[in-house]
PDB file of N, CA and C in Angstrom:
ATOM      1  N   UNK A   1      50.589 145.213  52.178  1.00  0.00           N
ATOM      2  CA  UNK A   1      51.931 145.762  52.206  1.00  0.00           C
ATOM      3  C   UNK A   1      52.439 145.757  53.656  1.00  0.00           C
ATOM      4  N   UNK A   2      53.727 145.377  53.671  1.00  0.00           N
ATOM      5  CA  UNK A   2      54.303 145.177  55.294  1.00  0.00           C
ATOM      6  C   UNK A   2      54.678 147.014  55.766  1.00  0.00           C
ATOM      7  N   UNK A   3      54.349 146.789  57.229  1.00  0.00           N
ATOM      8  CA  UNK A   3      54.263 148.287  58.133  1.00  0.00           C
ATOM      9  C   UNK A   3      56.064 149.023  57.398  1.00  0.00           C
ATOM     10  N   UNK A   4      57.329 148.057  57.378  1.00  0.00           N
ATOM     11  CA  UNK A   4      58.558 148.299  57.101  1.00  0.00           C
ATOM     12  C   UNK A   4      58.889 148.473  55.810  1.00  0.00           C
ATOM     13  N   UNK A   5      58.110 148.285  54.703  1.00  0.00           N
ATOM     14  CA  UNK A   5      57.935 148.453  53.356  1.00  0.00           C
ATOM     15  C   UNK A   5      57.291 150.072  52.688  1.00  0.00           C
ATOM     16  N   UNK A   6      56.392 150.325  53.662  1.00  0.00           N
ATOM     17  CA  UNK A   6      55.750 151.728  53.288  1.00  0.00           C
ATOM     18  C   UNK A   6      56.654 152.834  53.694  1.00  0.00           C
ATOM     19  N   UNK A   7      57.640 153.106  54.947  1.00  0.00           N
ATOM     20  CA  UNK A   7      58.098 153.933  55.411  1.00  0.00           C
ATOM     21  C   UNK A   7      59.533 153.343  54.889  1.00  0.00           C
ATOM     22  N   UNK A   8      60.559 154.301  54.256  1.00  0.00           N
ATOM     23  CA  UNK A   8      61.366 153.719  53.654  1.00  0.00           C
ATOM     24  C   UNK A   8      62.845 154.198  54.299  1.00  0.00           C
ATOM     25  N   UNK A   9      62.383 155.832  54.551  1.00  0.00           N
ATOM     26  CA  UNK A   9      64.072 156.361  55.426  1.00  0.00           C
ATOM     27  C   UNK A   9      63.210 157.578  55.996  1.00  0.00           C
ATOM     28  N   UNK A  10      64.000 158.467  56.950  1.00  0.00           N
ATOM     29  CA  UNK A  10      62.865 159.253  57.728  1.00  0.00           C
ATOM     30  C   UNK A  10      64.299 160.286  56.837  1.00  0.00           C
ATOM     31  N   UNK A  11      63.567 161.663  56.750  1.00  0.00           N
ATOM     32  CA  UNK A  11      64.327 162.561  55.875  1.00  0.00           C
ATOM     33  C   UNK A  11      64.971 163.734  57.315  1.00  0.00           C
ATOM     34  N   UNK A  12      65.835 163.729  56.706  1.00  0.00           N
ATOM     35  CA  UNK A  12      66.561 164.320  57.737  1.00  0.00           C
ATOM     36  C   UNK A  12      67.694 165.901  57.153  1.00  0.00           C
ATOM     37  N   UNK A  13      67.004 167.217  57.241  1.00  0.00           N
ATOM     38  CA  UNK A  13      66.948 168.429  56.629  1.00  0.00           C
ATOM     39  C   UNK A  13      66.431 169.284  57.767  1.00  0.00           C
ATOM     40  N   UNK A  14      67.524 170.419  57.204  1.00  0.00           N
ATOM     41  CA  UNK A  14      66.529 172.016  58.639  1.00  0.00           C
ATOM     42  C   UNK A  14      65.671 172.071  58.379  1.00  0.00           C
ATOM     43  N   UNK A  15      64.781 172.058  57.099  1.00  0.00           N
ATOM     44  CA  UNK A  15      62.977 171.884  57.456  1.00  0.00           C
ATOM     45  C   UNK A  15      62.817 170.624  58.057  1.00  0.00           C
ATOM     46  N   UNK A  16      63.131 169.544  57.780  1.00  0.00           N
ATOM     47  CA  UNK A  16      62.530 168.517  58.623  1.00  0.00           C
ATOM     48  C   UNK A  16      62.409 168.487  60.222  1.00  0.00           C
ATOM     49  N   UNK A  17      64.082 169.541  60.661  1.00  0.00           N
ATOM     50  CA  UNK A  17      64.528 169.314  62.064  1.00  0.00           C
ATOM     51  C   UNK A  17      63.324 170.491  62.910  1.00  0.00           C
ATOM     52  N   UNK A  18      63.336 171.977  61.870  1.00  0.00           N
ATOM     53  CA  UNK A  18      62.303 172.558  62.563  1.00  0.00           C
ATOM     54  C   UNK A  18      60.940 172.263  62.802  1.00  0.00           C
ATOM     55  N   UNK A  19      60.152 171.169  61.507  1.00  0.00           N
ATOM     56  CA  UNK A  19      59.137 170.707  61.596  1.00  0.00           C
ATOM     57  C   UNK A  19      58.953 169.795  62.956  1.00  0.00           C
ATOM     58  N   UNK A  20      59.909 169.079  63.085  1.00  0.00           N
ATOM     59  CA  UNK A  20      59.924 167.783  64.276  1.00  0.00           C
ATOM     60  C   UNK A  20      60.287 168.719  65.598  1.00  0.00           C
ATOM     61  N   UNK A  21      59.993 170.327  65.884  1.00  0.00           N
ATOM     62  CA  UNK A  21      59.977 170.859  67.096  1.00  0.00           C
ATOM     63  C   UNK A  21      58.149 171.282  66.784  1.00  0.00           C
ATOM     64  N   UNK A  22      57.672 170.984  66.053  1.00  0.00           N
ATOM     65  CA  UNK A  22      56.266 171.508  66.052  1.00  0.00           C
ATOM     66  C   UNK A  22      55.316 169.834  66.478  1.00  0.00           C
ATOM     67  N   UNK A  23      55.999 168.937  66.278  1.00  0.00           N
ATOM     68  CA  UNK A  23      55.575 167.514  66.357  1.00  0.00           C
ATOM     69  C   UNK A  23      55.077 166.565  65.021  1.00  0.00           C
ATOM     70  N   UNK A  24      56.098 167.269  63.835  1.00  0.00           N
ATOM     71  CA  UNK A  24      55.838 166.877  62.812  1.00  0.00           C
ATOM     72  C   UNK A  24      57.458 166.187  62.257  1.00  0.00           C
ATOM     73  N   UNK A  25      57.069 164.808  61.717  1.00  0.00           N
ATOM     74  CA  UNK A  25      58.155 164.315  61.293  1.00  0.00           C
ATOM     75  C   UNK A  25      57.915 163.807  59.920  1.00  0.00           C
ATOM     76  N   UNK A  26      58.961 163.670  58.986  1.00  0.00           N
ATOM     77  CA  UNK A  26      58.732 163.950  57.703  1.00  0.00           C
ATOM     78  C   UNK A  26      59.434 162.501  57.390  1.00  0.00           C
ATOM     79  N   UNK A  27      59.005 161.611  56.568  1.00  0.00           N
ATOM     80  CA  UNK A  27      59.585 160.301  56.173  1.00  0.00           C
ATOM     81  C   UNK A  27      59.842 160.143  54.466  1.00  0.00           C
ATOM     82  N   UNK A  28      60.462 159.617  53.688  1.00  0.00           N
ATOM     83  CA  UNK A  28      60.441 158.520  52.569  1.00  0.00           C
ATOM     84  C   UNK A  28      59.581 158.056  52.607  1.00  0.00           C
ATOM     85  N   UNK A  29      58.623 157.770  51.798  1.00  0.00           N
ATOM     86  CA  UNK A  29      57.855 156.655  51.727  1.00  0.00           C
ATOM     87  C   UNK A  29      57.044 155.555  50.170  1.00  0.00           C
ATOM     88  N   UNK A  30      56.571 154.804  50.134  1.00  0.00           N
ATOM     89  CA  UNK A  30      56.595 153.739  49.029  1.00  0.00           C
ATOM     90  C   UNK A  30      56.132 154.911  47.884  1.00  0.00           C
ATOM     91  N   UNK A  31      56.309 154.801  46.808  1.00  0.00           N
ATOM     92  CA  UNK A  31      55.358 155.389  45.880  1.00  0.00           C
ATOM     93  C   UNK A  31      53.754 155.364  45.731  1.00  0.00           C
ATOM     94  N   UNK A  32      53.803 153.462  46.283  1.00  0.00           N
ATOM     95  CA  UNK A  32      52.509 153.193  46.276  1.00  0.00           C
ATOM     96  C   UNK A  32      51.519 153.326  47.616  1.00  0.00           C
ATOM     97  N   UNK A  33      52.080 153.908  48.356  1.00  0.00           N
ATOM     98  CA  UNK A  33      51.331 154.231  49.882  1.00  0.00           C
ATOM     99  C   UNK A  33      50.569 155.231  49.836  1.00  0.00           C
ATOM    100  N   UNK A  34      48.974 155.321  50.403  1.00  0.00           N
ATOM    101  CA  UNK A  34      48.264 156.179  50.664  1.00  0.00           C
ATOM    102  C   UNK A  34      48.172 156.832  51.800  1.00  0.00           C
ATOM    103  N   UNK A  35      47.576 158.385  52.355  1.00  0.00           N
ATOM    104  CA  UNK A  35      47.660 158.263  53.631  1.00  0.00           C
ATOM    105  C   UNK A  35      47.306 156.906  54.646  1.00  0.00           C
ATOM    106  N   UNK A  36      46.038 156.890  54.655  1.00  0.00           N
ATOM    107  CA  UNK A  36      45.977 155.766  55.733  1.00  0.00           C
ATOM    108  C   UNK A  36      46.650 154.666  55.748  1.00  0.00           C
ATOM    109  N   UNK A  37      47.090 153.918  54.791  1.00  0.00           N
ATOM    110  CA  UNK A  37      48.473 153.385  54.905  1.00  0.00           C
ATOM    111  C   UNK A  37      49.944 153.796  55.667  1.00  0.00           C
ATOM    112  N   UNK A  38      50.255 154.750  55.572  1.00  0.00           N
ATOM    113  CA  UNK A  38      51.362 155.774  56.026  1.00  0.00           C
ATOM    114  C   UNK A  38      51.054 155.949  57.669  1.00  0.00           C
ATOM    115  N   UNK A  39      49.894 156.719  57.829  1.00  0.00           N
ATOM    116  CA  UNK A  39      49.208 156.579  59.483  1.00  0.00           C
ATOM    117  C   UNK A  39      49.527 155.382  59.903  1.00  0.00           C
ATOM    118  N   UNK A  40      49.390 154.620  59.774  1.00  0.00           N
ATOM    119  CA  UNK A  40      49.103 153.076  60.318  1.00  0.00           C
ATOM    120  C   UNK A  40      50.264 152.843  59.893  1.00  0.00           C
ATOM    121  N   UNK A  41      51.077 152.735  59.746  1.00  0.00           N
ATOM    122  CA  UNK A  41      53.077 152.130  60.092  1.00  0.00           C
ATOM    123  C   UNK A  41      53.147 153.058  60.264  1.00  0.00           C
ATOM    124  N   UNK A  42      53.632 154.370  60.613  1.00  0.00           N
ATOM    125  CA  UNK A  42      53.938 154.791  61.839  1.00  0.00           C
ATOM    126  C   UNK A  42      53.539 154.752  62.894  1.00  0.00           C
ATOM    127  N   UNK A  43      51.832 154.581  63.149  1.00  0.00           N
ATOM    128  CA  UNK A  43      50.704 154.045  64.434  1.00  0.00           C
ATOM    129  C   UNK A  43      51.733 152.460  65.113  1.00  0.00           C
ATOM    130  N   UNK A  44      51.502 151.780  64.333  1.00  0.00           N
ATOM    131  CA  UNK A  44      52.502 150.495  64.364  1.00  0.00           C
ATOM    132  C   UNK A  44      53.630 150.687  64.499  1.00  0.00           C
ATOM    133  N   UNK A  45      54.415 150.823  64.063  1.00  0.00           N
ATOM    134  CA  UNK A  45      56.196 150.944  64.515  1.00  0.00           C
ATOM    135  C   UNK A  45      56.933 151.914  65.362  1.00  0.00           C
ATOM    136  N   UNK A  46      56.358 152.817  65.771  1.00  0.00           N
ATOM    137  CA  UNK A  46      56.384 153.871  66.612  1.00  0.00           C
ATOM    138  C   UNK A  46      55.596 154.023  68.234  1.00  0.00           C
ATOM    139  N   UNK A  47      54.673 153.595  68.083  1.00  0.00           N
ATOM    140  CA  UNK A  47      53.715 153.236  68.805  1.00  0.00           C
ATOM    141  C   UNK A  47      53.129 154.406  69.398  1.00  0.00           C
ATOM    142  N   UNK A  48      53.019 155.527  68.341  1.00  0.00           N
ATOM    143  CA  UNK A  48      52.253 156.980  68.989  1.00  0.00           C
ATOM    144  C   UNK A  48      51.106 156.912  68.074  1.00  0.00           C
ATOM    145  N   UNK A  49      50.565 158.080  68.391  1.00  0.00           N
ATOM    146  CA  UNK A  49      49.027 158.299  67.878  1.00  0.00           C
ATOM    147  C   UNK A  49      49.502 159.820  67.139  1.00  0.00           C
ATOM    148  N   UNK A  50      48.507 159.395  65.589  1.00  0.00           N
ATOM    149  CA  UNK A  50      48.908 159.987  64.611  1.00  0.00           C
ATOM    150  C   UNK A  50      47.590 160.792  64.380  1.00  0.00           C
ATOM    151  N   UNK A  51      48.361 162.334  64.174  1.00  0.00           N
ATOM    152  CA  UNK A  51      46.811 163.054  64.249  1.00  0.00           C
ATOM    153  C   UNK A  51      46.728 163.076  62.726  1.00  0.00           C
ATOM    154  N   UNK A  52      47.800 163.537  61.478  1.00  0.00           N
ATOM    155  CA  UNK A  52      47.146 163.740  60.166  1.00  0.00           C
ATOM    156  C   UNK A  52      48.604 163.561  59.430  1.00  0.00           C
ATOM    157  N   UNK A  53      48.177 163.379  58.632  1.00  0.00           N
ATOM    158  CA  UNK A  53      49.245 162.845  57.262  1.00  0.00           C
ATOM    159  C   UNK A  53      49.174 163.953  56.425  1.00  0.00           C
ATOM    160  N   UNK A  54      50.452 164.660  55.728  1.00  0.00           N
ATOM    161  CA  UNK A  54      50.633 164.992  54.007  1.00  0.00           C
ATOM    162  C   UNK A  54      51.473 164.636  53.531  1.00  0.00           C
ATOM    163  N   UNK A  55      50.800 164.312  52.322  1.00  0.00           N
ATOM    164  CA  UNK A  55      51.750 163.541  51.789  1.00  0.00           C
ATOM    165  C   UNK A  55      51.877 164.098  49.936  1.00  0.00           C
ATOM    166  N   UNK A  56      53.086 164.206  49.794  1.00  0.00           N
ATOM    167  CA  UNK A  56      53.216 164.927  48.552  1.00  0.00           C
ATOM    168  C   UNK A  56      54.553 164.315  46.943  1.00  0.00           C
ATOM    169  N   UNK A  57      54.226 164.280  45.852  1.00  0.00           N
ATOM    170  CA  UNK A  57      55.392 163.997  45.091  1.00  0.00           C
ATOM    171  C   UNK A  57      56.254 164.969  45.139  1.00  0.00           C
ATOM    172  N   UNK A  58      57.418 164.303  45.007  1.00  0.00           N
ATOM    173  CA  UNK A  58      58.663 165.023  44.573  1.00  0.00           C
ATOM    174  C   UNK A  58      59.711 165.077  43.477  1.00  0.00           C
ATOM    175  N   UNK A  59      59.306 165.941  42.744  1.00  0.00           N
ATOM    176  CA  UNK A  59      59.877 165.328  41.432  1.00  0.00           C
ATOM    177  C   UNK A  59      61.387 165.620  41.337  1.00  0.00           C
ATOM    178  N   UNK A  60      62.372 164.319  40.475  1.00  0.00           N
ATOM    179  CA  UNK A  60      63.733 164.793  40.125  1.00  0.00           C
ATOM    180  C   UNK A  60      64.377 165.933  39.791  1.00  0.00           C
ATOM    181  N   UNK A  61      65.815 166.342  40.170  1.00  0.00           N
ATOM    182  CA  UNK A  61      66.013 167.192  39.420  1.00  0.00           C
ATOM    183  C   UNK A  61      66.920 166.898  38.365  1.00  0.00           C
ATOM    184  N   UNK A  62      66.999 168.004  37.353  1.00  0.00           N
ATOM    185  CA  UNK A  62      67.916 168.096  36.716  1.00  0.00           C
ATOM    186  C   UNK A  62      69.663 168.052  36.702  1.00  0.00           C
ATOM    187  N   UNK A  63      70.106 166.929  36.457  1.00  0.00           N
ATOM    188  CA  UNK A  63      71.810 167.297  37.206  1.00  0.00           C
ATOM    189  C   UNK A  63      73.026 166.821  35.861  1.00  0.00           C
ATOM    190  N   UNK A  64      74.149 167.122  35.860  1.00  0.00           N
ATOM    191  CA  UNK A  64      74.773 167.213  34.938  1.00  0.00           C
ATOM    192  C   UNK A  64      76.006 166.186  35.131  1.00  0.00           C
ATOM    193  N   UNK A  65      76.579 165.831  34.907  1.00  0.00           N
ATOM    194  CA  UNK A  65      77.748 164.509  35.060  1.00  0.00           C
ATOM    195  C   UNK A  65      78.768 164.765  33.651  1.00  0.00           C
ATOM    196  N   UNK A  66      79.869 165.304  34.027  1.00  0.00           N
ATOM    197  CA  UNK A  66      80.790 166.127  32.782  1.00  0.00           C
ATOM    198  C   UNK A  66      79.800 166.266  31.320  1.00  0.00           C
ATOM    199  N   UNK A  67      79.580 165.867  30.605  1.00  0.00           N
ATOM    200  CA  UNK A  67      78.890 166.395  29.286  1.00  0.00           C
ATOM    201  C   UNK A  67      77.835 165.634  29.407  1.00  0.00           C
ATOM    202  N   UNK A  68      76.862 164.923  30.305  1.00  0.00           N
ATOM    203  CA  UNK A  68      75.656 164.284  30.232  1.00  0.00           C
ATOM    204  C   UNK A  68      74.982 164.759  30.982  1.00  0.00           C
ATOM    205  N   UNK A  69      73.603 164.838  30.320  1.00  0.00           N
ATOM    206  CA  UNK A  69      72.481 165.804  31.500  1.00  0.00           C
ATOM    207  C   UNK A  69      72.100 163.989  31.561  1.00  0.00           C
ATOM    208  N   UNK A  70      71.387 164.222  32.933  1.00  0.00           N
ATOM    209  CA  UNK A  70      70.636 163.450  33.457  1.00  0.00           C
ATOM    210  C   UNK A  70      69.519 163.622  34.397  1.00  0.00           C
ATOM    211  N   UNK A  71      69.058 163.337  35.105  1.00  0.00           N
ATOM    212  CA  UNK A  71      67.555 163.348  36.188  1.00  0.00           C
ATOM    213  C   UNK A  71      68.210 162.371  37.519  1.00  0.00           C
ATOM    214  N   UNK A  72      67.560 162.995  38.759  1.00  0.00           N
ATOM    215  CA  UNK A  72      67.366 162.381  39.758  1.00  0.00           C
ATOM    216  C   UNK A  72      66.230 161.478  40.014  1.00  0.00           C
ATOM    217  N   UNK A  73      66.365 160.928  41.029  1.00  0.00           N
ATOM    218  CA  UNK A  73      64.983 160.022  40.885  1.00  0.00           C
ATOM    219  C   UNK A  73      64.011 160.595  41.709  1.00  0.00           C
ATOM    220  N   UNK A  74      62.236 160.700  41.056  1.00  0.00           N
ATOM    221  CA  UNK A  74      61.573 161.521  41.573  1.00  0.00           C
ATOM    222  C   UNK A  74      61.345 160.437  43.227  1.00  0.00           C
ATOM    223  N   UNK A  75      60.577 160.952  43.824  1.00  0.00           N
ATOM    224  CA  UNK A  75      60.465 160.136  45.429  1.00  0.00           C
ATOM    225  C   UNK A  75      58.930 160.997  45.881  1.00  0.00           C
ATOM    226  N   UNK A  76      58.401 160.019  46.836  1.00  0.00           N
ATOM    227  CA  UNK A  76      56.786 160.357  47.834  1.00  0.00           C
ATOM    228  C   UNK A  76      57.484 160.924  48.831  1.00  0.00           C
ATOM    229  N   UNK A  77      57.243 162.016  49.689  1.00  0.00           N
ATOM    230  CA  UNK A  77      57.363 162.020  51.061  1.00  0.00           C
ATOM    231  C   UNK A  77      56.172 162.394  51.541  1.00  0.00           C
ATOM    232  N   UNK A  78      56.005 162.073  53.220  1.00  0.00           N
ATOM    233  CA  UNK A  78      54.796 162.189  54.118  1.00  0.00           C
ATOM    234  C   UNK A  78      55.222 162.991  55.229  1.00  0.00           C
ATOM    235  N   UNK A  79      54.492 164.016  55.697  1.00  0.00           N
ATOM    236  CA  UNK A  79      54.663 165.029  56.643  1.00  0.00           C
ATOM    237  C   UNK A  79      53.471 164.083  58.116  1.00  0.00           C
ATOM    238  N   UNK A  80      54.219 163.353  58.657  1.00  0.00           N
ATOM    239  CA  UNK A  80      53.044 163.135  60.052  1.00  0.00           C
ATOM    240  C   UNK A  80      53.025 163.805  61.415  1.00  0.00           C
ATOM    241  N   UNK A  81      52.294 164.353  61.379  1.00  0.00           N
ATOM    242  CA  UNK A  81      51.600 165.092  62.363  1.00  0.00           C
ATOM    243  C   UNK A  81      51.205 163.761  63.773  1.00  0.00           C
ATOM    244  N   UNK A  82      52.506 164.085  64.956  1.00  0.00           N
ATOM    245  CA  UNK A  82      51.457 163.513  65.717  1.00  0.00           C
ATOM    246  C   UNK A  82      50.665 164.219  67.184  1.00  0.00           C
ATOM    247  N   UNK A  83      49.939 163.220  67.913  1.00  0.00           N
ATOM    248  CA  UNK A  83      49.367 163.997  69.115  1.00  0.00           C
ATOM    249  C   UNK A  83      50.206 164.592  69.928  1.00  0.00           C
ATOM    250  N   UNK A  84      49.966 165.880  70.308  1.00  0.00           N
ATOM    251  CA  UNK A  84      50.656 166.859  71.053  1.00  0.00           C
ATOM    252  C   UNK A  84      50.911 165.919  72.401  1.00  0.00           C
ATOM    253  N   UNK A  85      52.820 166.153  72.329  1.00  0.00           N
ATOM    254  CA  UNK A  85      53.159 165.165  73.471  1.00  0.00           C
ATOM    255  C   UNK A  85      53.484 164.244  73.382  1.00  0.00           C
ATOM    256  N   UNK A  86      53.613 163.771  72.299  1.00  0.00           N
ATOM    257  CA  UNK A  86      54.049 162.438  71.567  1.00  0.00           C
ATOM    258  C   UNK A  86      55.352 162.490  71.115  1.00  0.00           C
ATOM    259  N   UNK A  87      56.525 162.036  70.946  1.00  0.00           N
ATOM    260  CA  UNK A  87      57.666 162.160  70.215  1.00  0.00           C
ATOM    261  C   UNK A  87      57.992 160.667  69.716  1.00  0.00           C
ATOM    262  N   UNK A  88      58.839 160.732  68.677  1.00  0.00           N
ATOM    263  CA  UNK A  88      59.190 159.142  67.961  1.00  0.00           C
ATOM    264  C   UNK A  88      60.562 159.574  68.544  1.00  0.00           C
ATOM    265  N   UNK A  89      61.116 158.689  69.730  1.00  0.00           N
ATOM    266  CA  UNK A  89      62.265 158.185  70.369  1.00  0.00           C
ATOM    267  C   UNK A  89      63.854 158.476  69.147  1.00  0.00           C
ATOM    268  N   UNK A  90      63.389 157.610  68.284  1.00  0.00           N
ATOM    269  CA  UNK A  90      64.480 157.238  67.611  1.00  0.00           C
ATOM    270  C   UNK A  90      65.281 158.985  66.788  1.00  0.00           C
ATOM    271  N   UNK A  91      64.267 160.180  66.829  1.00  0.00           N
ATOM    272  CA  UNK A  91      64.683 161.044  66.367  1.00  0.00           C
ATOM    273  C   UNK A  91      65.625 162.214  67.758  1.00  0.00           C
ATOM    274  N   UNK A  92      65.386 161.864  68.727  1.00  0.00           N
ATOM    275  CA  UNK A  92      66.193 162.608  69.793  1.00  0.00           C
ATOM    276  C   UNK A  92      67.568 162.455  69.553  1.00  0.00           C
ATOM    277  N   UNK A  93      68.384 163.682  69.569  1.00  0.00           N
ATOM    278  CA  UNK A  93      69.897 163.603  69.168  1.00  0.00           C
ATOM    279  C   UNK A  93      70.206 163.607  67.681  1.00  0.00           C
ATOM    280  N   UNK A  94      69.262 163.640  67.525  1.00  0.00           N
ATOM    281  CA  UNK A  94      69.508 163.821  65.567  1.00  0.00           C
ATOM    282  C   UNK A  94      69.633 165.279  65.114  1.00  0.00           C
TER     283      UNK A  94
END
């Protein structure tokens, strides 16, 4: 699986923003990605050192559209933890 295929959008929420002052940044990621998969494209595309991965389902919710119930689509996200002192560039100013 390509490093740009596993990490899909980086999630961007006041838990995410307070997590990323502790050195934790929270991503989208494939359904089919495991941690060490996940470590390793961000290790790779970021170019920091990754201390630990969680990674958890998220299931749809319930939502309504004038008289039709319907579902959201469920989604993976990954909580990465990196080495103290490390920041991913691209999230400053966000």
């Amino acid at each position: 699986m390509v490093y740009e295929d596993i990490l899909i959008e980086p999630v961007l929420s006041e838990k995410a923003t307070q997590l990323r002052e502790e050195g934790k940044y929270v991503f989208k990621v494939a359904p089919s990605a495991d941690k060490i998969q996940i470590k390793e494209a961000v290790r790779k595309l970021f170019n920091v050192k990754v201390v630990g991965c969680t990674v958890m389902n998220v299931g749809g919710k319930m939502k309504r559209v004038r008289y039709r119930a319907g579902k959201t689509s469920s989604w993976k996200k990954a909580i990465v933890k990196l080495a103290p002192g490390e920041t991913i560039k691209i999230f400053e100013g966000v």
